[in-house]
C-alpha atoms as a PDB file:
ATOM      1  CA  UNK A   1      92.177 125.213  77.206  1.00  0.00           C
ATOM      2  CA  UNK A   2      90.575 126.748  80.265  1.00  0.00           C
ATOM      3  CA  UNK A   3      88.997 124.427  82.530  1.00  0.00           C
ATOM      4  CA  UNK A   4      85.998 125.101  84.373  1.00  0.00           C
ATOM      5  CA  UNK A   5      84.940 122.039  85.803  1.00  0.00           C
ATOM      6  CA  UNK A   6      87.613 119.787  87.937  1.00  0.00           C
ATOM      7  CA  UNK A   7      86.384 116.328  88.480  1.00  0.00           C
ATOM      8  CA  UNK A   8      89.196 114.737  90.742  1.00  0.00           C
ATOM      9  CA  UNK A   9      89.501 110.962  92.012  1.00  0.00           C
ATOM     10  CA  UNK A  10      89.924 110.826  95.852  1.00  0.00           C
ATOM     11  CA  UNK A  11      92.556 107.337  96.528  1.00  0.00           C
ATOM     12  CA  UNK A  12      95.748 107.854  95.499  1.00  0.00           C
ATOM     13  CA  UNK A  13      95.159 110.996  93.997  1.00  0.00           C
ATOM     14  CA  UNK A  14      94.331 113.128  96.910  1.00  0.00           C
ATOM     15  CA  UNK A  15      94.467 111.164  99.962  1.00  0.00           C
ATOM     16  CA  UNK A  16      97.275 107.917 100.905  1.00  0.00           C
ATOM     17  CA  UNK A  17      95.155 105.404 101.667  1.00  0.00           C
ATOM     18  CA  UNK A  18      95.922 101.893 102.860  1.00  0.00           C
ATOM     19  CA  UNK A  19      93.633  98.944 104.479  1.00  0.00           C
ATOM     20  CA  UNK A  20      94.079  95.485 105.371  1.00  0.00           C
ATOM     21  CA  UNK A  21      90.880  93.480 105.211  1.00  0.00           C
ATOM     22  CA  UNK A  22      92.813  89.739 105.511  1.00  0.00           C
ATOM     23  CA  UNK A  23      94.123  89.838 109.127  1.00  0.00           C
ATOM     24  CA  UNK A  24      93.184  87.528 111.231  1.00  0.00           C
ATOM     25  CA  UNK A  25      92.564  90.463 113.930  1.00  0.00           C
ATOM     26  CA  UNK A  26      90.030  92.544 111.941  1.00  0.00           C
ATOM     27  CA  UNK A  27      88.012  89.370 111.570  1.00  0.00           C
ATOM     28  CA  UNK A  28      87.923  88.118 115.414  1.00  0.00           C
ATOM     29  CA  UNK A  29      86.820  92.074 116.401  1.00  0.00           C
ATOM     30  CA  UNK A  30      84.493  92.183 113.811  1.00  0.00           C
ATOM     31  CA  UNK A  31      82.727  88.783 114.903  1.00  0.00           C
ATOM     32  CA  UNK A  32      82.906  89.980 118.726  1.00  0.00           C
ATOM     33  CA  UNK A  33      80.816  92.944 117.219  1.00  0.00           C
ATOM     34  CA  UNK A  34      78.565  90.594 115.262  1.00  0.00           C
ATOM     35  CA  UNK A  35      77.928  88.494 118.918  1.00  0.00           C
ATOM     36  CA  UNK A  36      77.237  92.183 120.482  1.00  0.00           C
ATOM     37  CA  UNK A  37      74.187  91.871 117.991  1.00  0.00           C
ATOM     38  CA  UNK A  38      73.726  88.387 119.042  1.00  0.00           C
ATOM     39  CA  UNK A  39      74.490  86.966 115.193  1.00  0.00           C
ATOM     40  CA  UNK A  40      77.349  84.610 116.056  1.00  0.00           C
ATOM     41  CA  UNK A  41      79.980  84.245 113.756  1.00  0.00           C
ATOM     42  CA  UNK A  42      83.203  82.242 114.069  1.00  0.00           C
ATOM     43  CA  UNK A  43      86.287  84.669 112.443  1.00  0.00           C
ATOM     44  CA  UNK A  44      87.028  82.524 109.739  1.00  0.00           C
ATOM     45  CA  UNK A  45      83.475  82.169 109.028  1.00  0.00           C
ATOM     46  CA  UNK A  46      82.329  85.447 109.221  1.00  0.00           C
ATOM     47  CA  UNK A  47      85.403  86.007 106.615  1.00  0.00           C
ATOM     48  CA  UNK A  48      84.146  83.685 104.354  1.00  0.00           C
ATOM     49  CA  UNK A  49      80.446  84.320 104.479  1.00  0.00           C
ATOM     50  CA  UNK A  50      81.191  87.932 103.815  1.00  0.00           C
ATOM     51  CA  UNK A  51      83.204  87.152 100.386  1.00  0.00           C
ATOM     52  CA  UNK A  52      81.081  85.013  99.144  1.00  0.00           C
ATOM     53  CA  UNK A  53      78.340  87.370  99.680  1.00  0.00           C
ATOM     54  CA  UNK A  54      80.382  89.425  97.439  1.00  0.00           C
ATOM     55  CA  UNK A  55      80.936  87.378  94.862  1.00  0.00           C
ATOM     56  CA  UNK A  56      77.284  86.861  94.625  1.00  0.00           C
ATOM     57  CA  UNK A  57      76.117  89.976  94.794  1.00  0.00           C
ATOM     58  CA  UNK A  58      78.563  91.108  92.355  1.00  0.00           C
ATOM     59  CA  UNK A  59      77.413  88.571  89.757  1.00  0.00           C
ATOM     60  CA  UNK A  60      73.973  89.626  90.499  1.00  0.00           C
ATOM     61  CA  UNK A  61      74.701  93.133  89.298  1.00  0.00           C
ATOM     62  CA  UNK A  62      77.275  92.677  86.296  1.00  0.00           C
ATOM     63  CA  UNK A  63      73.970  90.149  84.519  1.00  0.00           C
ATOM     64  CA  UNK A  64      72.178  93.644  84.903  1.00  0.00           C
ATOM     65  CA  UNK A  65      74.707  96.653  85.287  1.00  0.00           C
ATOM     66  CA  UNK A  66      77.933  94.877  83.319  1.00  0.00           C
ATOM     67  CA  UNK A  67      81.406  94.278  83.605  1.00  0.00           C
ATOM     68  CA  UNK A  68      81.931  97.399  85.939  1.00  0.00           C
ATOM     69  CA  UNK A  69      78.942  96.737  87.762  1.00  0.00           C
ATOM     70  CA  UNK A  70      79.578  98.112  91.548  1.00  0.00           C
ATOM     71  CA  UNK A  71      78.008  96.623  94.457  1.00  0.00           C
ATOM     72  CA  UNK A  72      76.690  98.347  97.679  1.00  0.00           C
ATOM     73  CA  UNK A  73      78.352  96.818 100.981  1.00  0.00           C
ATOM     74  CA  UNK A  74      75.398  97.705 102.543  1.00  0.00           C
ATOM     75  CA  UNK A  75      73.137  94.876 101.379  1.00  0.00           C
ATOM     76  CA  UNK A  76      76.224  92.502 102.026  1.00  0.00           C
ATOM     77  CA  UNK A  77      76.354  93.774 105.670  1.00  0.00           C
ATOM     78  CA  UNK A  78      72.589  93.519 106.060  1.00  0.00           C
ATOM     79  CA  UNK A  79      72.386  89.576 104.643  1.00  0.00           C
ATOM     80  CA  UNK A  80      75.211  88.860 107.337  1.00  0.00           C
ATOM     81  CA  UNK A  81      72.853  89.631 109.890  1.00  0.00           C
ATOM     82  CA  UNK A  82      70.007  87.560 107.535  1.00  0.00           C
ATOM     83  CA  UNK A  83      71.766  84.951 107.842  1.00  0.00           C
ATOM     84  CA  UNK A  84      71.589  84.358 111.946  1.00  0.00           C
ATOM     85  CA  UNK A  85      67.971  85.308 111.768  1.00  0.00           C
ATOM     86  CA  UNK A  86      68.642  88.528 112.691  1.00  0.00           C
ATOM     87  CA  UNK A  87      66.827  91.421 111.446  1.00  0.00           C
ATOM     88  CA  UNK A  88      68.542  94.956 112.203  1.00  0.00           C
ATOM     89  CA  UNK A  89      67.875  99.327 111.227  1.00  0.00           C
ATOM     90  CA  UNK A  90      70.188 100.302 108.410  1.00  0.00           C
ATOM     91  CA  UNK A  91      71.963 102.639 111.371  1.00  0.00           C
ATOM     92  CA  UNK A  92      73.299  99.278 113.069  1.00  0.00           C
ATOM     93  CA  UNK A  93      74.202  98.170 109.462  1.00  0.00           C
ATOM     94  CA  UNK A  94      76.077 101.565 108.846  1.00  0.00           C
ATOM     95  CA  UNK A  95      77.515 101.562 112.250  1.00  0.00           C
ATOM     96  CA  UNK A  96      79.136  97.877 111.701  1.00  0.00           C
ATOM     97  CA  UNK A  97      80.427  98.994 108.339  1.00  0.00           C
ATOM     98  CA  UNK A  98      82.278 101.968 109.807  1.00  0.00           C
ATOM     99  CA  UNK A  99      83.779  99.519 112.817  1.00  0.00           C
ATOM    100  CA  UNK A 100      84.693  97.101 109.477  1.00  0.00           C
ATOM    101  CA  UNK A 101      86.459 100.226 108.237  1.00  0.00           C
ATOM    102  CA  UNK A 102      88.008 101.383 111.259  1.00  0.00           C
ATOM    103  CA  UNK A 103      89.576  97.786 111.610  1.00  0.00           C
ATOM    104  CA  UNK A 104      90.963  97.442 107.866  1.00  0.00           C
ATOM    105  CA  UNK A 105      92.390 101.182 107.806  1.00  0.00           C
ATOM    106  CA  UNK A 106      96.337 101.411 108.200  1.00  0.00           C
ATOM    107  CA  UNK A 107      96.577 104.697 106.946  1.00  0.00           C
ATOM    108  CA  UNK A 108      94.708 107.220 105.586  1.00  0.00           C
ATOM    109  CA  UNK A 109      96.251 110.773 104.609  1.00  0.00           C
ATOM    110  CA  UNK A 110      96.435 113.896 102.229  1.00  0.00           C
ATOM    111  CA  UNK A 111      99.248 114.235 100.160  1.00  0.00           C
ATOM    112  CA  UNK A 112     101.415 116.921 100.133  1.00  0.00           C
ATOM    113  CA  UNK A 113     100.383 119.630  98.719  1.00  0.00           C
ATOM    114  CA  UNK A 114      96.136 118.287  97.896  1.00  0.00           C
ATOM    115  CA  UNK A 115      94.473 120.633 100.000  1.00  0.00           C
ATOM    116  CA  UNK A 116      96.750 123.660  99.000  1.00  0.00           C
ATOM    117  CA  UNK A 117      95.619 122.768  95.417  1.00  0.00           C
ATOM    118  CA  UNK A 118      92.283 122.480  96.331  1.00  0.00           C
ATOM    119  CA  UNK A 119      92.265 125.760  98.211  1.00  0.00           C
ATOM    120  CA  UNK A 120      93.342 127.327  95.226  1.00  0.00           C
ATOM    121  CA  UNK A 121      91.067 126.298  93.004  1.00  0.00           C
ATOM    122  CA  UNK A 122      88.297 127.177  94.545  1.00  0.00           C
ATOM    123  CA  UNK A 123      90.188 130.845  95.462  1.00  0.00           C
ATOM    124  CA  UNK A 124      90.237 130.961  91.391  1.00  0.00           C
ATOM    125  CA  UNK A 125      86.245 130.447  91.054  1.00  0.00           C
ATOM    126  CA  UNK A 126      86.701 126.791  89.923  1.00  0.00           C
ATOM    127  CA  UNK A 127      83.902 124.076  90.078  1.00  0.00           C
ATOM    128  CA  UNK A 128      85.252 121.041  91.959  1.00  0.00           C
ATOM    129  CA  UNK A 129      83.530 117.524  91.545  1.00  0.00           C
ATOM    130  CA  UNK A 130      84.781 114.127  93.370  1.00  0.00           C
ATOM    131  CA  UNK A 131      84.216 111.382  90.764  1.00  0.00           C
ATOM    132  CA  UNK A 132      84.994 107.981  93.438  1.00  0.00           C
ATOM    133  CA  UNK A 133      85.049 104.474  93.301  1.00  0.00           C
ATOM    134  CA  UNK A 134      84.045 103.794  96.678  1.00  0.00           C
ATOM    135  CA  UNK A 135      81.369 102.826  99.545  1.00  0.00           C
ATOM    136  CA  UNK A 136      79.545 106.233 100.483  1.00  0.00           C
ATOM    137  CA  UNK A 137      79.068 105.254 104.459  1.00  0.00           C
ATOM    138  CA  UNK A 138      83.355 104.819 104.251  1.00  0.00           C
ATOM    139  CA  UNK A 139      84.167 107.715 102.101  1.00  0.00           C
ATOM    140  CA  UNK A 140      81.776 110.512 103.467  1.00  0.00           C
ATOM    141  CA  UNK A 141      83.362 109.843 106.602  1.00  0.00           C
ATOM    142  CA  UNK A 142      87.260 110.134 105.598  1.00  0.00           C
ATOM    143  CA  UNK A 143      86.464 112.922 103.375  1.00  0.00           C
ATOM    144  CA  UNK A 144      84.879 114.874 106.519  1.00  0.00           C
ATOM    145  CA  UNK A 145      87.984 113.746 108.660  1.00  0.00           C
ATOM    146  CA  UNK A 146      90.479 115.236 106.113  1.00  0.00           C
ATOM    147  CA  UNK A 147      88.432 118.572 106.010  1.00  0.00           C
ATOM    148  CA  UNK A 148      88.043 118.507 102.317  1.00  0.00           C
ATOM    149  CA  UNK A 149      83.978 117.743 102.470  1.00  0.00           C
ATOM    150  CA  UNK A 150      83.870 122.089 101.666  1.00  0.00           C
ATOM    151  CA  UNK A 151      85.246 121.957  99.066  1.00  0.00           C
ATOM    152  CA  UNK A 152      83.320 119.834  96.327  1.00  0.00           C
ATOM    153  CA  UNK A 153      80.250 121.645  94.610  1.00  0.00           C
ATOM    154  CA  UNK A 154      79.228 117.749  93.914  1.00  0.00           C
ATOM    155  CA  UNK A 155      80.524 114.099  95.018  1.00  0.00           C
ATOM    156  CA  UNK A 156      78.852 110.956  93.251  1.00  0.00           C
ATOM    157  CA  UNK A 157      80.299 107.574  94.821  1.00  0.00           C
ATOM    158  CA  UNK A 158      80.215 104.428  92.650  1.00  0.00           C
ATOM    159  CA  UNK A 159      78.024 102.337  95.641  1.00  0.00           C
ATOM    160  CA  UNK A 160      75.057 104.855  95.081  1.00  0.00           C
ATOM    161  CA  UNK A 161      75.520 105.011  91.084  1.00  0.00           C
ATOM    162  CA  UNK A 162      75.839 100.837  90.952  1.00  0.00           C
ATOM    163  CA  UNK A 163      78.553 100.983  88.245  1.00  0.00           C
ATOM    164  CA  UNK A 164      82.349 102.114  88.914  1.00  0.00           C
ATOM    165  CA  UNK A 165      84.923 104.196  87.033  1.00  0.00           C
ATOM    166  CA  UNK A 166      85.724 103.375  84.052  1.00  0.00           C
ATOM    167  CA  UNK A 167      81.855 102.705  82.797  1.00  0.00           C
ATOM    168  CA  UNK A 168      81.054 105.371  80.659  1.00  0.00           C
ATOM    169  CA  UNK A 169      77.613 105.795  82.715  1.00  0.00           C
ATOM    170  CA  UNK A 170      79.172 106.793  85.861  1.00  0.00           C
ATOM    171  CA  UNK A 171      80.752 110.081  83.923  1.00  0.00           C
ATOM    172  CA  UNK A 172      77.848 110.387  82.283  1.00  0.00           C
ATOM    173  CA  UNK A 173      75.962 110.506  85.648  1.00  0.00           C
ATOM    174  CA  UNK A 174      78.502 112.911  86.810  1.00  0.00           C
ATOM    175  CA  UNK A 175      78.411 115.506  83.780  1.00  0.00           C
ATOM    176  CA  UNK A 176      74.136 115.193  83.838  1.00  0.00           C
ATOM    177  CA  UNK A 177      73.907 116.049  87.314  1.00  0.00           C
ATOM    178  CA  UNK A 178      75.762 119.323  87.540  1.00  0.00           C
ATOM    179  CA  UNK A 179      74.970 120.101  83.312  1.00  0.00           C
ATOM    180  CA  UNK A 180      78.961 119.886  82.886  1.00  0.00           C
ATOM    181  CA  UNK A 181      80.517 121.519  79.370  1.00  0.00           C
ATOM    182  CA  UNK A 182      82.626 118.484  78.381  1.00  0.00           C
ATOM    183  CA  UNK A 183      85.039 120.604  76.935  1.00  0.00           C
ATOM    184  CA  UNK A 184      85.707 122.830  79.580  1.00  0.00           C
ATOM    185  CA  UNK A 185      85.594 120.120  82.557  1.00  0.00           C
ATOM    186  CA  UNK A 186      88.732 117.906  83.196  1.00  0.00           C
ATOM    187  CA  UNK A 187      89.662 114.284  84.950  1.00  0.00           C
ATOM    188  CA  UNK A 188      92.437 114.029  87.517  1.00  0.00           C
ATOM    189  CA  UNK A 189      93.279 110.592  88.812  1.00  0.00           C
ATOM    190  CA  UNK A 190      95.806 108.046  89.560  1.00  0.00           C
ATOM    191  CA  UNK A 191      94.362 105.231  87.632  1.00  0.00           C
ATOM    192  CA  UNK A 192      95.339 105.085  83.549  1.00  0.00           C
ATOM    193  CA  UNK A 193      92.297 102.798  82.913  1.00  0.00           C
ATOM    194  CA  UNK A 194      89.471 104.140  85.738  1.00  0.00           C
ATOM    195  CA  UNK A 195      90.569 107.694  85.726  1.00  0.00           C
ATOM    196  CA  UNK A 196      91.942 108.430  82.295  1.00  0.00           C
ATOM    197  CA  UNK A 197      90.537 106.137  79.457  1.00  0.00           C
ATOM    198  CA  UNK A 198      87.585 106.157  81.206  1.00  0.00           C
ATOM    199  CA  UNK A 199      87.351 110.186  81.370  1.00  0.00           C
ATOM    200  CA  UNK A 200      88.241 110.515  77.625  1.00  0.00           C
ATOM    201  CA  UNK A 201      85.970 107.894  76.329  1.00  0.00           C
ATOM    202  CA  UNK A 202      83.328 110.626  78.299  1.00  0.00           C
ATOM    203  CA  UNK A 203      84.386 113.291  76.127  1.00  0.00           C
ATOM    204  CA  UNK A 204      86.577 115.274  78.637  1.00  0.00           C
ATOM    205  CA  UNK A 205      90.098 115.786  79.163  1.00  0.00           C
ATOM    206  CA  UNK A 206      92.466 113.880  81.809  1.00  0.00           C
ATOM    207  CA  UNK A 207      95.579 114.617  83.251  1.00  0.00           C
ATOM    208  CA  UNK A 208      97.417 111.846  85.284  1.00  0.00           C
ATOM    209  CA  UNK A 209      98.712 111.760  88.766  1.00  0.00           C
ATOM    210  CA  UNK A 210     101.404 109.161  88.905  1.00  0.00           C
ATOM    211  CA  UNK A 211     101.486 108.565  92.957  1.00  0.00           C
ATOM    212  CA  UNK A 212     102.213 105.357  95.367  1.00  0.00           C
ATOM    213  CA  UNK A 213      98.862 103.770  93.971  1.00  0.00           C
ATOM    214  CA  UNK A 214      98.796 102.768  90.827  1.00  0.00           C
ATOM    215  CA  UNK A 215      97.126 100.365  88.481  1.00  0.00           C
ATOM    216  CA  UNK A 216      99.179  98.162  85.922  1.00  0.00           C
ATOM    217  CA  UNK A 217      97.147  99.893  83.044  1.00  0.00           C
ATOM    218  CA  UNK A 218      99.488 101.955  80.738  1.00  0.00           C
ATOM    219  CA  UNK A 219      98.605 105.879  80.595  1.00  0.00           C
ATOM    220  CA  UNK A 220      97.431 106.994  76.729  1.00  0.00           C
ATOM    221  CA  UNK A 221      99.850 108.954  75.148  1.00  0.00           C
ATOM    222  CA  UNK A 222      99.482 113.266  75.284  1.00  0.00           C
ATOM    223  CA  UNK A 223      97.680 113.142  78.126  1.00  0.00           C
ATOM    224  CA  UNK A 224      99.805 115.146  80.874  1.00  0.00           C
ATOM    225  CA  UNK A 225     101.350 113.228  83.411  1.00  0.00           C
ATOM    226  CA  UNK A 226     102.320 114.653  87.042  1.00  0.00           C
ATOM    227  CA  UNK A 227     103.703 112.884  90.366  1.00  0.00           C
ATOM    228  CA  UNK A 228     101.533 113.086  93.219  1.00  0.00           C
ATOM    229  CA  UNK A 229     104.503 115.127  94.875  1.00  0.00           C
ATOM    230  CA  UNK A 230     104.355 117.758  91.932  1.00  0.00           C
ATOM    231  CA  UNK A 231     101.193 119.187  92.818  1.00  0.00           C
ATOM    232  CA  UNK A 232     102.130 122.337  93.057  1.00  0.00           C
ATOM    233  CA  UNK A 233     103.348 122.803  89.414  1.00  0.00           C
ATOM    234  CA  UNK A 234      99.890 121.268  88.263  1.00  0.00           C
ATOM    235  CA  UNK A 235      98.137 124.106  90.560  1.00  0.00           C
ATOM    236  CA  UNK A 236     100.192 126.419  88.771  1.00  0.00           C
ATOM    237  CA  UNK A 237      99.054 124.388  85.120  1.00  0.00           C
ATOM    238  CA  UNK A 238      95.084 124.511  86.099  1.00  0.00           C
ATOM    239  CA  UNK A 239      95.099 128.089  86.876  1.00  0.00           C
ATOM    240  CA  UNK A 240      96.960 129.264  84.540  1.00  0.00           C
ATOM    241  CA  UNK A 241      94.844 128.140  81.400  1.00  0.00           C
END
């Protein structure tokens, strides 16, 4: 089979991500930035305020949306401030978010051998499509930083979409918007459940990326599996059919 259309997940996939959103530190700079804003917030409560406005907001949505219901961490970010009686522009909402970001990020980097593969691709004519589960004002940004942001004909992020990988809707989002041929358009991802069951219960076809990130979900049998460090070969494998 010849694929046309390459949808690809971005974490673990593409990029090495890590963040830490439980130390201590993130929490006390985060509630220095809060006072800058003059909503004053103890660390430890700012922590817990912010989770449970999760938790909430998250029920809220899966009554409506489902079990993979995704919520936007903009509305979170905006009741913090709510909640001191503060009322603030969604820039000073975005801005805190990226600061929230910066704090939690330990590492963020391609893997060997992702933009090569991208490059490629799109030297062979191919449609590329980023299909992520993950908070537009943080992604846009990190996908700009890497220098991959030219080459996706289409990105759909699961905070705009309000469901998440592996709801069927979110694919189905994805192959309405850009009038995708299901059987010439393919998954790649890192997660067996999100990336993979999820793509073929869409109608399309999946190949695995086994990489540092992984879920606990088992892969389906005859899909292809490569390691994130194989790239290469599956380069070779997508332009070849």
């Amino acid at each position: 089979m010849k694929y046309d259309n390459i949808i690809f997940d971005l974490y673990g996939t593409l990029v090495d991500i890590w963040t830490d959103e439980d130390q201590l530190s993130l929490w006390e700079a985060l509630s220095h930035e809060f006072f800058l804003h003059r909503a004053e917030y103890m660390a430890d409560e700012l922590k817990k305020t912010y989770l449970k406005l999760c938790e909430i907001e998250e029920r809220r949505l899966k009554k409506k949306r489902g079990k993979y219901a995704e919520i936007n961490l903009e509305t979170v970010f905006m009741k913090l401030f709510e909640k001191k009686g503060i009322q603030c522009t969604n820039q000073t909402v975005k801005e805190m978010m990226l600061r929230f970001r910066a704090l939690s990020l330990k590492r963020l980097k391609l893997y060997d051998g992702g933009e090569e593969l991208l490059r490629a691709l799109k030297m062979e004519g191919k449609k590329m499509y980023l299909l992520t589960n993950a908070q537009r004002v943080f992604t846009e940004q990190e996908i700009v930083f890497l220098g991959l942001n030219h080459y996706f004909d289409g990105i759909l992020y699961s905070s705009d979409a309000g469901v998440k990988k592996p709801d069927v809707h979110f694919y189905e989002k994805m192959i309405d918007a850009y009038w995708l041929d299901r059987e010439k358009t393919v998954m790649i991802g890192n997660d067996a459940l999100c990336d993979i069951e999820g793509a073929l219960n869409a109608g399309l076809s999946a190949i695995y990326i086994e990489s540092n990130i992984q879920s606990n979900h088992k892969c389906p049998e005859n899909v292809p599996i490569y390691k994130v460090n194989e790239l290469n070969l599956l380069k070779k494998e997508l332009i070849q059919k």
